[in-house]
C-alpha atoms as a PDB file:
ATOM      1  CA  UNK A   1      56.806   8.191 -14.177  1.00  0.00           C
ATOM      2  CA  UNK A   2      53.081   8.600 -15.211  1.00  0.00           C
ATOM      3  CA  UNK A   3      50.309   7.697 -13.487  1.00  0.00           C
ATOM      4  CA  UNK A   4      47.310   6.843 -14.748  1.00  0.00           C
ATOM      5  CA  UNK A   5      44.252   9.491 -13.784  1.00  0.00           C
ATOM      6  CA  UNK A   6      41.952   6.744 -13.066  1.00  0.00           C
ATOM      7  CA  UNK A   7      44.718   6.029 -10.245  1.00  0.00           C
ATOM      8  CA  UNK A   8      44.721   8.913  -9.034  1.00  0.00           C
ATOM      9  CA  UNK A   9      40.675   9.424  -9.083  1.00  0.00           C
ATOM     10  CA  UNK A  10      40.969   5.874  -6.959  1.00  0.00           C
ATOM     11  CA  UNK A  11      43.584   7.357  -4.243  1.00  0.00           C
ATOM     12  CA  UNK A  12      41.712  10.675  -3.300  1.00  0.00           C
ATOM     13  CA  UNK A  13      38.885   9.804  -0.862  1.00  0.00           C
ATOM     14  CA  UNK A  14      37.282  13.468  -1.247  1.00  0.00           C
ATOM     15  CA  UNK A  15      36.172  12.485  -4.756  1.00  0.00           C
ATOM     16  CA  UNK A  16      35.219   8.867  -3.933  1.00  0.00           C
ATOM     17  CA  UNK A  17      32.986  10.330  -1.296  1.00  0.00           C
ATOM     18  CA  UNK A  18      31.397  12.871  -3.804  1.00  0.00           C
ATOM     19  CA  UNK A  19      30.896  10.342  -6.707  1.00  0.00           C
ATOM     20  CA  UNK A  20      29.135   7.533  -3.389  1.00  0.00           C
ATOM     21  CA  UNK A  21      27.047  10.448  -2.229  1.00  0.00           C
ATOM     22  CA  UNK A  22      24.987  10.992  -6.034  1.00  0.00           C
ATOM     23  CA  UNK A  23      24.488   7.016  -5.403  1.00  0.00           C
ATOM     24  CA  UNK A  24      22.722   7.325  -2.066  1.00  0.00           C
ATOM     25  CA  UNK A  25      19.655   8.612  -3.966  1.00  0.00           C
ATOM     26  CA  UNK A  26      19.722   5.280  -6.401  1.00  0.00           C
ATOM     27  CA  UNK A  27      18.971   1.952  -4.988  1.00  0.00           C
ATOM     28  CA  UNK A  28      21.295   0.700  -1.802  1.00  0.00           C
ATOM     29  CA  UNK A  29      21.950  -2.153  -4.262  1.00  0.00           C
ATOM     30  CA  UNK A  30      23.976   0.022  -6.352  1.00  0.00           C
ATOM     31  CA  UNK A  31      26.345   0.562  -3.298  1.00  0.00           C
ATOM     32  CA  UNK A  32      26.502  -2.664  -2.113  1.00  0.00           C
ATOM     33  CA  UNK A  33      27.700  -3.777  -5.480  1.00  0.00           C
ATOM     34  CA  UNK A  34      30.177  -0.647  -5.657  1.00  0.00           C
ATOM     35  CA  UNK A  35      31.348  -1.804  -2.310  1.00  0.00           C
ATOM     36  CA  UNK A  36      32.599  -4.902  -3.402  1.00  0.00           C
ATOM     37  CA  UNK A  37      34.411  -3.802  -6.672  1.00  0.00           C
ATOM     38  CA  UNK A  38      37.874  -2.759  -5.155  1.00  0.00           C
ATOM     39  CA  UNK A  39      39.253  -1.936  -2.387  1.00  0.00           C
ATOM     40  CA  UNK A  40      38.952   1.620  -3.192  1.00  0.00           C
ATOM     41  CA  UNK A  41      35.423   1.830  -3.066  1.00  0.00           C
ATOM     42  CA  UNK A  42      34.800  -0.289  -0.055  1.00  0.00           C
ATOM     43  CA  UNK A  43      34.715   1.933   2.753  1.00  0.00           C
ATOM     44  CA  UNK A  44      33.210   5.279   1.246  1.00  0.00           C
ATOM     45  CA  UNK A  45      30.214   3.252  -0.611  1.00  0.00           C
ATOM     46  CA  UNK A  46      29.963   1.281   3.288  1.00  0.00           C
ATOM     47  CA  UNK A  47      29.594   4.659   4.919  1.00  0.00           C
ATOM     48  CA  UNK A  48      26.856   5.989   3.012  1.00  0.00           C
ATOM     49  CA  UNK A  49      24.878   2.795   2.453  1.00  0.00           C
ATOM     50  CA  UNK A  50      25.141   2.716   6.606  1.00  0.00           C
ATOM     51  CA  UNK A  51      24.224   6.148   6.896  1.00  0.00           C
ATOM     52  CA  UNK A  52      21.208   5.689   4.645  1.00  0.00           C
ATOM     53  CA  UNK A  53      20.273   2.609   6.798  1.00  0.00           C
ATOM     54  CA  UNK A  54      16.166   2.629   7.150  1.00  0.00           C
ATOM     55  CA  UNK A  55      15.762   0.190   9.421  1.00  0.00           C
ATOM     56  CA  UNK A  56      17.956  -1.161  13.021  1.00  0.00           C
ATOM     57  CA  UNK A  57      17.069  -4.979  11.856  1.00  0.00           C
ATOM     58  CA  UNK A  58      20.676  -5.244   9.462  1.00  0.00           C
ATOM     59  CA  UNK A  59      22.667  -4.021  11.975  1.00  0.00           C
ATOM     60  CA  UNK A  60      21.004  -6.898  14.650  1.00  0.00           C
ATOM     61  CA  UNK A  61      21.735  -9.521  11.930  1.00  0.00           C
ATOM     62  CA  UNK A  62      25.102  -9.167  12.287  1.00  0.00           C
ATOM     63  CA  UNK A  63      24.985 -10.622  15.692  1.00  0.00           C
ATOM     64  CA  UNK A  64      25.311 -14.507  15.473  1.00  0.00           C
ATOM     65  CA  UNK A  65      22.348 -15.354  18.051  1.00  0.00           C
ATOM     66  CA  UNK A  66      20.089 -12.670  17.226  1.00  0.00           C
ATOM     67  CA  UNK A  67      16.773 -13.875  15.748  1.00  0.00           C
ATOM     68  CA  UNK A  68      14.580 -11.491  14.469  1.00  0.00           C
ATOM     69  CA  UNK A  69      10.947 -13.753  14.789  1.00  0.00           C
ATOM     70  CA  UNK A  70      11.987 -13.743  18.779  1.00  0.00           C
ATOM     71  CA  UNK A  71      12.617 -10.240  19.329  1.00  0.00           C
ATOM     72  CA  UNK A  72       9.924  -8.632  20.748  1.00  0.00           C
ATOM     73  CA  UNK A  73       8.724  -5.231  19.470  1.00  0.00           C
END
């Protein structure tokens, strides 16, 4: 049975998190986008583009009431 090496490049999460952590230097875009290619790629490309979060505000927005012009800083 062979298996394709892109396959198996796809299954291993040590080199999925290697190849996501060159693209936390490039734009978050580029991780977001990566993120929502396959299923593969979801959760390593999520983890860094959370741990290169700059700000708290995204993480608020995921609340359904939270409104950022009432918040008080």
């Amino acid at each position: 049975m062979f298996i394709a090496p892109s396959s198996l490049v796809l299954r291993n999460r040590d080199l999925l998190d290697i190849i996501f952590e060159f693209l936390q230097y490039e734009k978050r875009r580029e991780l977001l986008w990566a993120s929502l290619t396959s299923k593969a790629f979801l959760e390593p490309a999520l983890n860094i583009l959370w741990r290169r979060m700059i700000e708290i505000w995204p993480l608020f927005r995921l609340l359904p009431t939270f409104n950022k012009d009432t918040c008080v800083s």
